[in-house]
Protein backbone atom coordinates (compact mmCIF):
# COMPACT_ATOMS: atom_id res chain seq x y z
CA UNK A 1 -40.92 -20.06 -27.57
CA UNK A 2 -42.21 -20.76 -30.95
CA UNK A 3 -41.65 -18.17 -34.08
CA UNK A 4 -45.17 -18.34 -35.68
CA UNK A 5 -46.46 -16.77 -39.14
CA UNK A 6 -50.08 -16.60 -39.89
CA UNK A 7 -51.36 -16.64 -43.84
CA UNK A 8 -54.30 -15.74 -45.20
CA UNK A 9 -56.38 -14.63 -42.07
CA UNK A 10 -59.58 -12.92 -41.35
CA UNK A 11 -58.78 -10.56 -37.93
CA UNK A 12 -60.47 -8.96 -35.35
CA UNK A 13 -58.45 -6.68 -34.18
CA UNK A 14 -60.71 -6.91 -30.80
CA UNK A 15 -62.50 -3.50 -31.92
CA UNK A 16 -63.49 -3.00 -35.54
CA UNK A 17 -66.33 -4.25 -36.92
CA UNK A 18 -64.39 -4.35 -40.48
CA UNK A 19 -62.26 -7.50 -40.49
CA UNK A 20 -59.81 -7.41 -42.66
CA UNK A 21 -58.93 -10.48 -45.16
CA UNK A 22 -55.72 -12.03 -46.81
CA UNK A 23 -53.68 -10.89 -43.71
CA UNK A 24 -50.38 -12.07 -42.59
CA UNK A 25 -49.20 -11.86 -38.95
CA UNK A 26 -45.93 -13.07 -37.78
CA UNK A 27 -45.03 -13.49 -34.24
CA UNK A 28 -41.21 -14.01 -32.29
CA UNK A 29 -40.27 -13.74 -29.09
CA UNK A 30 -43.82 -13.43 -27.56
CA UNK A 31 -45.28 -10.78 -29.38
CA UNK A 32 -46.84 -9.98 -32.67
CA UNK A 33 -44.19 -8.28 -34.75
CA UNK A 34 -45.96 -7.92 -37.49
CA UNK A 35 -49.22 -7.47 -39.38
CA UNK A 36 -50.11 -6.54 -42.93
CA UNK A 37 -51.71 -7.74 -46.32
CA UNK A 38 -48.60 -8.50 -48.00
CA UNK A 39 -46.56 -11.57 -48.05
CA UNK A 40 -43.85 -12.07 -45.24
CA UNK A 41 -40.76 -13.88 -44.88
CA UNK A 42 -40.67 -16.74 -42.83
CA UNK A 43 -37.07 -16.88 -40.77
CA UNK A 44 -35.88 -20.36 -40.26
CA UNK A 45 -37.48 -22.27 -37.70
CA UNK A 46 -41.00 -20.38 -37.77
CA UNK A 47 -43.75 -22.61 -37.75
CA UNK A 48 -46.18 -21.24 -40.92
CA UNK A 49 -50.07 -21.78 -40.25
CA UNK A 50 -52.61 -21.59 -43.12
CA UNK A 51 -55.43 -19.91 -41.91
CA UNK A 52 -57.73 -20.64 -44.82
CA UNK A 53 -59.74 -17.65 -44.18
CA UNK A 54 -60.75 -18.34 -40.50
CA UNK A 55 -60.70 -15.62 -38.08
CA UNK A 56 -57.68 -14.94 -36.24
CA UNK A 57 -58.48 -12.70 -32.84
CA UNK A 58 -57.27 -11.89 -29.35
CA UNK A 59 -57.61 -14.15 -27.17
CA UNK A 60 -60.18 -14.04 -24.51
CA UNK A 61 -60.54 -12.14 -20.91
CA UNK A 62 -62.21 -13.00 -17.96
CA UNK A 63 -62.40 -10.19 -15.46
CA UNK A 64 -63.80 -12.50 -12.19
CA UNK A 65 -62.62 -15.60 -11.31
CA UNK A 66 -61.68 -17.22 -8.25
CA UNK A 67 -59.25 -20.14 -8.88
CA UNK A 68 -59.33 -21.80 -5.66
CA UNK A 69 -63.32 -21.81 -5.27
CA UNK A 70 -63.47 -25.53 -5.41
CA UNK A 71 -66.80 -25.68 -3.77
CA UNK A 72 -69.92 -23.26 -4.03
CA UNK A 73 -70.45 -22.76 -0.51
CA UNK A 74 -67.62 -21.49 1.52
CA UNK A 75 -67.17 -22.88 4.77
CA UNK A 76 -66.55 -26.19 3.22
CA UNK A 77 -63.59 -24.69 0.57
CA UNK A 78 -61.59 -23.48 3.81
CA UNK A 79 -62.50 -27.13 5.48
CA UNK A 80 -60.96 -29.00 2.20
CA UNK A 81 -57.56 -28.23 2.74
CA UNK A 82 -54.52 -26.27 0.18
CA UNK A 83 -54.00 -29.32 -1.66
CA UNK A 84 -57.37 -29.64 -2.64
CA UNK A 85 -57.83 -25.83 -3.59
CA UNK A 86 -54.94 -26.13 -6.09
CA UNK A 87 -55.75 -29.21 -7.66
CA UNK A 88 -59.63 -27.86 -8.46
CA UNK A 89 -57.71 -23.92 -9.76
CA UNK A 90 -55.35 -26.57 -11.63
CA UNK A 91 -58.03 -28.13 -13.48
CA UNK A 92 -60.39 -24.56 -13.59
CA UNK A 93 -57.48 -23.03 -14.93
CA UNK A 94 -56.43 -25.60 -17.78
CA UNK A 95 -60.38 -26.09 -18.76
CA UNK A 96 -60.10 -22.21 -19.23
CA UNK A 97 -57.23 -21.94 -21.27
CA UNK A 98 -58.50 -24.73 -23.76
CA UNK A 99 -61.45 -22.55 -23.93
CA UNK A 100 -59.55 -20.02 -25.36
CA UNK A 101 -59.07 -17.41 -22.24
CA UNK A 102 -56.11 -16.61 -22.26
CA UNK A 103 -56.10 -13.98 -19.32
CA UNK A 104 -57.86 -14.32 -16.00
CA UNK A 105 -58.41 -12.13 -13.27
CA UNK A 106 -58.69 -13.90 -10.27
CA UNK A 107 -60.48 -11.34 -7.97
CA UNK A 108 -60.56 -13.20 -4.69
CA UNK A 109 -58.33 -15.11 -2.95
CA UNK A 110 -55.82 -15.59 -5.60
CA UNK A 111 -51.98 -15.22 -4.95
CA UNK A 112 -48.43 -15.05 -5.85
CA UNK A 113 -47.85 -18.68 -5.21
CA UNK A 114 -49.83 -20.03 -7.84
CA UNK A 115 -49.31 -16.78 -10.11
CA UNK A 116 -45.21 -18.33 -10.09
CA UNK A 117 -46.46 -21.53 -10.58
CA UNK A 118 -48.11 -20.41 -13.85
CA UNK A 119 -45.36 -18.00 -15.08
CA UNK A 120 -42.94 -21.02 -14.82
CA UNK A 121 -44.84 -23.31 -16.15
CA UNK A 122 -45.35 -25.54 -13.64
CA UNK A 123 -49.16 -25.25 -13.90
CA UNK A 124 -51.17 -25.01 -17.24
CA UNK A 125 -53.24 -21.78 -18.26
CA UNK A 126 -54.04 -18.06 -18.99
CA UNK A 127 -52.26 -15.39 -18.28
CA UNK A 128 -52.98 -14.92 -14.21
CA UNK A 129 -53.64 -11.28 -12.32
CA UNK A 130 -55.21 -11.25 -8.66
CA UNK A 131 -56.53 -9.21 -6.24
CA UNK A 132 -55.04 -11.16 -3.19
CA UNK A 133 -57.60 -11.72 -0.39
CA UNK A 134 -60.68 -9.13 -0.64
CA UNK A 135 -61.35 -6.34 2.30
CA UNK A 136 -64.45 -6.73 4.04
CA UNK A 137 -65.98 -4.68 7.16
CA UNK A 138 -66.79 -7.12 9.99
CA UNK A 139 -70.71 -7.93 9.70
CA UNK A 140 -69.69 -7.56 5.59
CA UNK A 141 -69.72 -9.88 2.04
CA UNK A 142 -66.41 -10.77 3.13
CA UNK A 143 -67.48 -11.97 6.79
CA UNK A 144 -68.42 -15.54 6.66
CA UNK A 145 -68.69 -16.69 10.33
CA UNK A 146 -72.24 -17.81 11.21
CA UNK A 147 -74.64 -15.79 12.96
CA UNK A 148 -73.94 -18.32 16.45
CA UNK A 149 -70.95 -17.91 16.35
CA UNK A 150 -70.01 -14.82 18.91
CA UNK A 151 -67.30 -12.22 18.76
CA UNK A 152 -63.61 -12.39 18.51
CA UNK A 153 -62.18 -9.08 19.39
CA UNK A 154 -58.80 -8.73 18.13
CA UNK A 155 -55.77 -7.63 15.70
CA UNK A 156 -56.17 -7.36 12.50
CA UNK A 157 -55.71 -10.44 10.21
CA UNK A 158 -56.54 -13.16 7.77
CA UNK A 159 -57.45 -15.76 10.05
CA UNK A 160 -60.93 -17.55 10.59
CA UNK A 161 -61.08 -16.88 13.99
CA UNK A 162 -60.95 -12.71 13.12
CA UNK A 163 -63.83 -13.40 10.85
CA UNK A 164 -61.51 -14.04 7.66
CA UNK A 165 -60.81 -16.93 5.37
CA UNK A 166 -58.70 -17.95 2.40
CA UNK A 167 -60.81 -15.50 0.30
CA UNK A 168 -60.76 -11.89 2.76
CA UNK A 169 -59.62 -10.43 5.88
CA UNK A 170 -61.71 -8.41 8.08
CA UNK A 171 -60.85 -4.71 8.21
CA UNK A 172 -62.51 -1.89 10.03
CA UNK A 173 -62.04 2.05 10.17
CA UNK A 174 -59.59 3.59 7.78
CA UNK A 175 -55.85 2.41 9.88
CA UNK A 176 -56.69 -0.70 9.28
CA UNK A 177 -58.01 -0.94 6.09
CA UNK A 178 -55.04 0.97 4.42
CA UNK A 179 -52.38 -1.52 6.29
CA UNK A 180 -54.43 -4.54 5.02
CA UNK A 181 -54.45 -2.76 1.84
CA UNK A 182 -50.79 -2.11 1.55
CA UNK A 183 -50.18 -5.46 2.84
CA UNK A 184 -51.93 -7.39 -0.26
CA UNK A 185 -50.06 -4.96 -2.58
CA UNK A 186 -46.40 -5.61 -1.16
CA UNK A 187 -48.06 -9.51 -1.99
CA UNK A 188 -47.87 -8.80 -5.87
CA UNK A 189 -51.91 -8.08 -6.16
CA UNK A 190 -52.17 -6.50 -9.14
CA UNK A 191 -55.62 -4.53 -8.10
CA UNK A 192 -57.00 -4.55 -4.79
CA UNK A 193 -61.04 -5.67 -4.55
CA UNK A 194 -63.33 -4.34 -1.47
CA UNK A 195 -66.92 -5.41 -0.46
CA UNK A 196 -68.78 -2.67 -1.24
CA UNK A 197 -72.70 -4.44 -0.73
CA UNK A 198 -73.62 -7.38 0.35
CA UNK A 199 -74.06 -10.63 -1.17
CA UNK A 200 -75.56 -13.99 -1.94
CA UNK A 201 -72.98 -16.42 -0.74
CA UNK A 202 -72.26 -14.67 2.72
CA UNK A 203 -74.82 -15.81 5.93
CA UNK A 204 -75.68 -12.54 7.70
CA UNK A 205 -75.47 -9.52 5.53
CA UNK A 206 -78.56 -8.54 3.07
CA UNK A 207 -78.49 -7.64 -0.64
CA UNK A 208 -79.24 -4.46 -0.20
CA UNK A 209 -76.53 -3.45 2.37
CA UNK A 210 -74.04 -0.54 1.58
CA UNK A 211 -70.46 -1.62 3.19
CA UNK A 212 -67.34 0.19 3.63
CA UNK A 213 -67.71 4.29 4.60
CA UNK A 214 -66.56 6.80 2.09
CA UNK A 215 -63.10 7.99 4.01
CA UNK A 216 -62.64 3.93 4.25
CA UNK A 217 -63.46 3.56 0.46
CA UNK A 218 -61.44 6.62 -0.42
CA UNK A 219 -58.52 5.72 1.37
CA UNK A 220 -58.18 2.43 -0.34
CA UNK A 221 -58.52 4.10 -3.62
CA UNK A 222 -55.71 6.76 -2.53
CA UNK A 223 -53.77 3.77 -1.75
CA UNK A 224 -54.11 2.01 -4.85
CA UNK A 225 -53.55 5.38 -7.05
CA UNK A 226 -50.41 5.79 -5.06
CA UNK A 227 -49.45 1.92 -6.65
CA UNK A 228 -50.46 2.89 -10.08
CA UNK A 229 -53.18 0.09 -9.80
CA UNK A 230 -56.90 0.39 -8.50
CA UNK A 231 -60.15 -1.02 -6.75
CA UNK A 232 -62.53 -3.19 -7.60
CA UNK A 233 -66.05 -3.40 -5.96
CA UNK A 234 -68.61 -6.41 -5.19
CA UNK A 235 -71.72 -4.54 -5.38
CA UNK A 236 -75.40 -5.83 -6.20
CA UNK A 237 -77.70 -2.79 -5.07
CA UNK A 238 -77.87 0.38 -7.52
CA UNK A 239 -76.49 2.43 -4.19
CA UNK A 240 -73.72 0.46 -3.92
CA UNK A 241 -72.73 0.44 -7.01
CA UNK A 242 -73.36 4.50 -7.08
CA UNK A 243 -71.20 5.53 -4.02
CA UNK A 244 -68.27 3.30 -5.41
CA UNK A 245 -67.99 4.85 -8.42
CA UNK A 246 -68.27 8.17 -6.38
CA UNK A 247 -65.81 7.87 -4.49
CA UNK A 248 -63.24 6.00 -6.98
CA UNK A 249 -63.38 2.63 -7.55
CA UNK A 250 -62.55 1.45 -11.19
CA UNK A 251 -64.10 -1.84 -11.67
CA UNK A 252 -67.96 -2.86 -10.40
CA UNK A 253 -68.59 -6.55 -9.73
CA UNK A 254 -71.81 -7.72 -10.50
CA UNK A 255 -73.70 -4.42 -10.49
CA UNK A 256 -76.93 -6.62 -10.74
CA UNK A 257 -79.15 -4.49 -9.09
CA UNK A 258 -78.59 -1.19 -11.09
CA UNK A 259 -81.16 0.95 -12.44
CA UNK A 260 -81.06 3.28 -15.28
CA UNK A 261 -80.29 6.45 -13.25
CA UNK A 262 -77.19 5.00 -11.64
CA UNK A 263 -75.69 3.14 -15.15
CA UNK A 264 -75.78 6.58 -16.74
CA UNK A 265 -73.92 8.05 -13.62
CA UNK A 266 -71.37 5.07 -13.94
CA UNK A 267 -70.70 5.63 -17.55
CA UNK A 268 -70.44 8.95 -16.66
CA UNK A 269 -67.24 8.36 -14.59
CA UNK A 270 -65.89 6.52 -17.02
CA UNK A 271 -65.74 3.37 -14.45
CA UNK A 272 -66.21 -0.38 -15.50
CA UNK A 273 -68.88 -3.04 -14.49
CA UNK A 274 -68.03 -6.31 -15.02
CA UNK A 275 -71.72 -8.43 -14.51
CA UNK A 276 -71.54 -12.48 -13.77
CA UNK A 277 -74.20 -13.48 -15.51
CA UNK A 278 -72.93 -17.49 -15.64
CA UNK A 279 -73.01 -18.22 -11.48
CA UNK A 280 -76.30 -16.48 -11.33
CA UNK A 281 -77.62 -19.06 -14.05
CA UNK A 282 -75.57 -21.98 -12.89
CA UNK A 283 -76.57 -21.49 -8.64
CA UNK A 284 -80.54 -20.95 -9.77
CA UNK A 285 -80.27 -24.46 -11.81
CA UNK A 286 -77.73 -26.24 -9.84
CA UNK A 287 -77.32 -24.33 -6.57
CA UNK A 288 -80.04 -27.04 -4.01
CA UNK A 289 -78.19 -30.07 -5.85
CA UNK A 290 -74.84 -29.05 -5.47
CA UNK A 291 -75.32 -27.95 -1.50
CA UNK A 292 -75.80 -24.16 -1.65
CA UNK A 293 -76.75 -22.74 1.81
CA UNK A 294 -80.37 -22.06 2.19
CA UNK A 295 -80.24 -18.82 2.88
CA UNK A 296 -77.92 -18.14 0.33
CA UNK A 297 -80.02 -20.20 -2.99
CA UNK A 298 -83.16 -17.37 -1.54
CA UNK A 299 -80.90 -14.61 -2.31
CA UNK A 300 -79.08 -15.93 -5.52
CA UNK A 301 -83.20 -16.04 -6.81
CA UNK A 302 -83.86 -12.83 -5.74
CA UNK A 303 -80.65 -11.57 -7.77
CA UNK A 304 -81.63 -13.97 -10.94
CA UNK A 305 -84.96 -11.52 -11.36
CA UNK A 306 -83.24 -8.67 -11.91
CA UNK A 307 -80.01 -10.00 -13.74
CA UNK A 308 -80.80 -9.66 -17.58
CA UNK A 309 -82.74 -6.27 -16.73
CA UNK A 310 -79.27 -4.84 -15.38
CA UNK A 311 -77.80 -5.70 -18.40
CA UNK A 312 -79.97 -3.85 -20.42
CA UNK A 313 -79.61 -1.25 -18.11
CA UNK A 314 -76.18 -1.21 -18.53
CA UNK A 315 -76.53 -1.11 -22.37
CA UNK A 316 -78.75 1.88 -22.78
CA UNK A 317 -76.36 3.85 -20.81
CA UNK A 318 -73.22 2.93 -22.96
CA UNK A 319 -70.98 1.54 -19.66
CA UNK A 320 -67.83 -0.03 -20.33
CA UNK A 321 -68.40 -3.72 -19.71
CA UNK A 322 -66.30 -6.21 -19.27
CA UNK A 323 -66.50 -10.70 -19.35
CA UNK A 324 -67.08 -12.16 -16.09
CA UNK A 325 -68.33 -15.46 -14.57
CA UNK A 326 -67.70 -15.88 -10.94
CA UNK A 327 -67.57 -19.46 -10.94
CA UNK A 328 -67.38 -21.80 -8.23
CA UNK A 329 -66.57 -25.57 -7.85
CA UNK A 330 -68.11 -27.88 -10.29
CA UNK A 331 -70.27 -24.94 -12.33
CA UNK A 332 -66.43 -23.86 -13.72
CA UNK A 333 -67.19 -25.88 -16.81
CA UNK A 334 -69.98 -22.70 -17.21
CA UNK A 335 -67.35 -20.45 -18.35
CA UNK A 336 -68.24 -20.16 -21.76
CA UNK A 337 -71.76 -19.67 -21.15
CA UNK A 338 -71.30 -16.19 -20.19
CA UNK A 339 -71.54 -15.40 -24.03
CA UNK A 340 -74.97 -16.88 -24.18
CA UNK A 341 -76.51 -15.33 -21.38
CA UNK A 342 -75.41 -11.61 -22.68
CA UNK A 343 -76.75 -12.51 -26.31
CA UNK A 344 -79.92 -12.01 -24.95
CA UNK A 345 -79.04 -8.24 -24.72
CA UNK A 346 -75.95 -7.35 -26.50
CA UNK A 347 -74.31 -8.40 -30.30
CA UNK A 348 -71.89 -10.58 -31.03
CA UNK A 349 -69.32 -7.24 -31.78
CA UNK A 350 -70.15 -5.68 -28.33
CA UNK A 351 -69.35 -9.42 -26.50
CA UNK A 352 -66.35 -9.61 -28.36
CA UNK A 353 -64.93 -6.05 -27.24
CA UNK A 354 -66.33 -6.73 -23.41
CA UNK A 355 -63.76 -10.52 -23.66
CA UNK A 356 -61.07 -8.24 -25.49
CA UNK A 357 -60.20 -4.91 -26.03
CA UNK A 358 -62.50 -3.58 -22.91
CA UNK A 359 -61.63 -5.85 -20.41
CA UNK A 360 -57.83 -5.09 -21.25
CA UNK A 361 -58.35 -1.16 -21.02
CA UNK A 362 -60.23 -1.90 -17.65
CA UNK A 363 -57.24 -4.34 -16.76
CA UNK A 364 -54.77 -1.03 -17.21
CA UNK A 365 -53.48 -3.37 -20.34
CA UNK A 366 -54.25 -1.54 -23.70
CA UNK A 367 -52.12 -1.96 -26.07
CA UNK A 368 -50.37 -4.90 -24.16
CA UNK A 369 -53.30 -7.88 -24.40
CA UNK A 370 -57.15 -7.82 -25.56
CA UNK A 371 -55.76 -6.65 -29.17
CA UNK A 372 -54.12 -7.95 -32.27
CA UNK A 373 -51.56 -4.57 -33.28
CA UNK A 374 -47.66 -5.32 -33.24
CA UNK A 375 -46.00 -4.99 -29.94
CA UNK A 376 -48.96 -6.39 -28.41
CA UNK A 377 -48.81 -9.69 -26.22
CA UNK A 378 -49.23 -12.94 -29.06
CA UNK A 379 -51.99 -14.07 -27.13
CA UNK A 380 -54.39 -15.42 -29.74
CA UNK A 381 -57.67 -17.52 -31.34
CA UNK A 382 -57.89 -19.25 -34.86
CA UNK A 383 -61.61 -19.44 -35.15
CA UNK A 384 -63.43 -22.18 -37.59
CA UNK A 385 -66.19 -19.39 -38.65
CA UNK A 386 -67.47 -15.85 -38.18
CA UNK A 387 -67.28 -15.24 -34.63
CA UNK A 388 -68.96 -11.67 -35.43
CA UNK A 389 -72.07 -13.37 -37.09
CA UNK A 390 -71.94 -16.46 -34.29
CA UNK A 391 -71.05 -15.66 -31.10
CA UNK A 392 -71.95 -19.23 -30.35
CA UNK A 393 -68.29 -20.29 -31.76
CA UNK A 394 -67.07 -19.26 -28.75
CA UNK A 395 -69.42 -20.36 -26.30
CA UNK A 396 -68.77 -24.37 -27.17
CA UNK A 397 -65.63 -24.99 -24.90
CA UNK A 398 -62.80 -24.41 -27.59
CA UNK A 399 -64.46 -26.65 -29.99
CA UNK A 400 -64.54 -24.53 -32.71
CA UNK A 401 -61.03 -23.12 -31.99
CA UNK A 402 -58.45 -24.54 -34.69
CA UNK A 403 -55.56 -22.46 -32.68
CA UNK A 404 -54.70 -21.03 -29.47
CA UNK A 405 -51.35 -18.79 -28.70
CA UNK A 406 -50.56 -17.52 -25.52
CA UNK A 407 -48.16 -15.49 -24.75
CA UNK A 408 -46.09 -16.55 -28.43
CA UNK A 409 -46.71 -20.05 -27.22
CA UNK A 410 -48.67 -22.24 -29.22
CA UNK A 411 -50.75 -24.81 -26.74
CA UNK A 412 -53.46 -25.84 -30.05
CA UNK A 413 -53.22 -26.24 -33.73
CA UNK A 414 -56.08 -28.65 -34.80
CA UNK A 415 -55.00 -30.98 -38.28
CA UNK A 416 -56.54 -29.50 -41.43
């Protein structure tokens, strides 16, 4: 693990506007040690970077990935086989990392396998939480048999013919959904996610659809508290999105559909909505070309009408928001995009918090990532410009990124 010192940098500390210049920052052993605007020693062995003024900041967050999504419509990721699932979260997970993300979330069907594979280094990129598979009511976001295909009474479980896949199981009534909950936490998932509307990419459940009951929404939560961790929601419609927060759940997928009366009552409760504004863009443009179910491309456009309105939404009502994307197979190259799409609504200092310091708090990580402060995680960006007064810098696939430290480890340090 390298022993890094940083001279003469601009930082972002991933929440002041006021950036402070002529910095030093010196990191060992994984984490910053220290930061200040004197001189500081360099031990031997400690690879000194010049800086020349750039901007040194946290490196980035996305809240909502899914790693193995190596296709856009399901059925055909559970047809292509483990092999092929890990080599596409392989390459999604490098591309991300050379983009400068240095955490992921992976909130659907991510697992301890390939978080190992990461922590030892077997696999290249961020920083890796999961949810493990994601509970869905039969009939639910989660459920993606066909509408021919009839009933399969039967135990709980993850399998296809129960209604499950690689990304959820099927749970029903409040027994069941607290074992399958308890059962992706003794897994290692850091959070546990729900289905708490329905969706675009699932065949028989409308948008508008409220899923889960409160005692089965409330007993996941109770679980999750219990595990010092908590719930996250997939909900479009603003009554989705109302009832979760209601009745506990941290962190709001999408939220899409919310109106101003329900992003006031969500910033009220102090909850997090984490919008995925890149695969809304990505299926309108790309969706018929890359083989996106019918059914599925008529709901994605009904989504896209509303998606930029949410945001502002969202805005006005001061909600903690945090980066998202939601990518599947070939649109993961969209991941910087994200930035782009929420310029239309928010500045460059409010993007930067939602990739950093808010999307740790949400994570349960203050302090520990989504910060520069000493003690923190050395997870960190060398930016070639203003990142405050461009936001494009960061949208243009680690291009303008002249270094990249993750976890104290340097993986980029462009030639002067």
């Amino acid at each position: 693990m390298h022993s890094l010192l940083f001279r003469n940098a601009r930082i972002f500390d991933g929440t002041s506007a006021d950036c402070a210049e002529g910095q030093w920052l010196r990191v060992a052993d994984g984490v910053i040690q220290e930061v200040c605007d004197t001189p500081l020693a360099a031990p031997e062995g400690t690879l000194v970077v010049d800086c020349g003024g750039r901007t040194l900041m946290p490196g980035l967050i996305d809240c909502h990935v899914h790693a193995f999504a190596s296709d856009v419509a399901v059925a055909r990721i559970d047809a292509m086989g483990e092999a092929y699932r890990t080599a596409h979260a392989v390459r999604m997970l490098g591309h991300a990392l050379d983009c400068g993300f240095t955490t992921v979330r992976d909130i659907g069907g991510g697992n301890h396998s390939l978080w190992r594979a990461l922590a030892d280094g077997l696999v290249r990129g961020p920083r890796y939480l999961y949810a493990g598979k994601i509970l869905s009511m039969t009939g639910g976001h989660g459920d993606f048999r066909p509408i021919e295909e009839p009933a399969r009474y039967g135990a709980l479980c993850g399998c296809a013919g129960s209604g499950g896949n690689m990304f959820a199981v099927i749970a029903d009534g409040v027994d069941a959904v607290i074992r399958a909950t308890r059962e992706e936490l003794r897994q290692g998932a850091h959070c546990i996610k729900i289905m708490g509307s329905g969706g675009v990419a699932s065949p028989t459940d409308p948008i508008w659809m409220n899923q889960y009951r409160e005692d089965e929404i409330r007993a996941i939560v109770n679980e999750c508290v219990e595990r010092r961790t908590y719930v996250s929601a997939h909900c479009h419609p603003a009554s989705a999105v109302r009832r979760c927060a209601e009745f506990g759940v941290r962190s709001i997928e999408h939220g899409t559909l919310i109106d101003d009366d329900t992003a006031h009552f969500v910033a009220e409760r102090g909850a997090f909505i984490v919008p995925t504004m890149a695969i809304i863009f990505a299926l309108v443009e790309q969706g018929r070309a890359l083989g996106f179910p019918p059914q599925s491309q008529a709901k994605v456009e009904q989504v896209f009408e509303q998606a930029i309105s949410g945001l502002d939404a969202m805005r006005r009502a001061g909600v903690k928001l945090c980066y998202g994307t939601d990518l599947l197979g070939k649109t993961y190259t969209d991941q910087c995009r994200e930035f782009t799409l929420r310029a239309r609504v928010f500045t460059p200092l409010e993007l930067l918090r939602q990739a950093t310091s808010t999307a740790a708090e949400m994570l349960m990580m203050a302090g520990q990532i989504g910060c520069i402060a000493p003690g923190a995680q050395a997870d960190l960006l060398l930016v070639d410009g203003d990142p405050l007064a461009d936001i494009g810098l960061l949208a243009a696939d680690g291009r303008h990124l002249h270094a990249i430290v993750r976890g104290g480890e340097l993986v980029k340090l462009a030639p002067d």
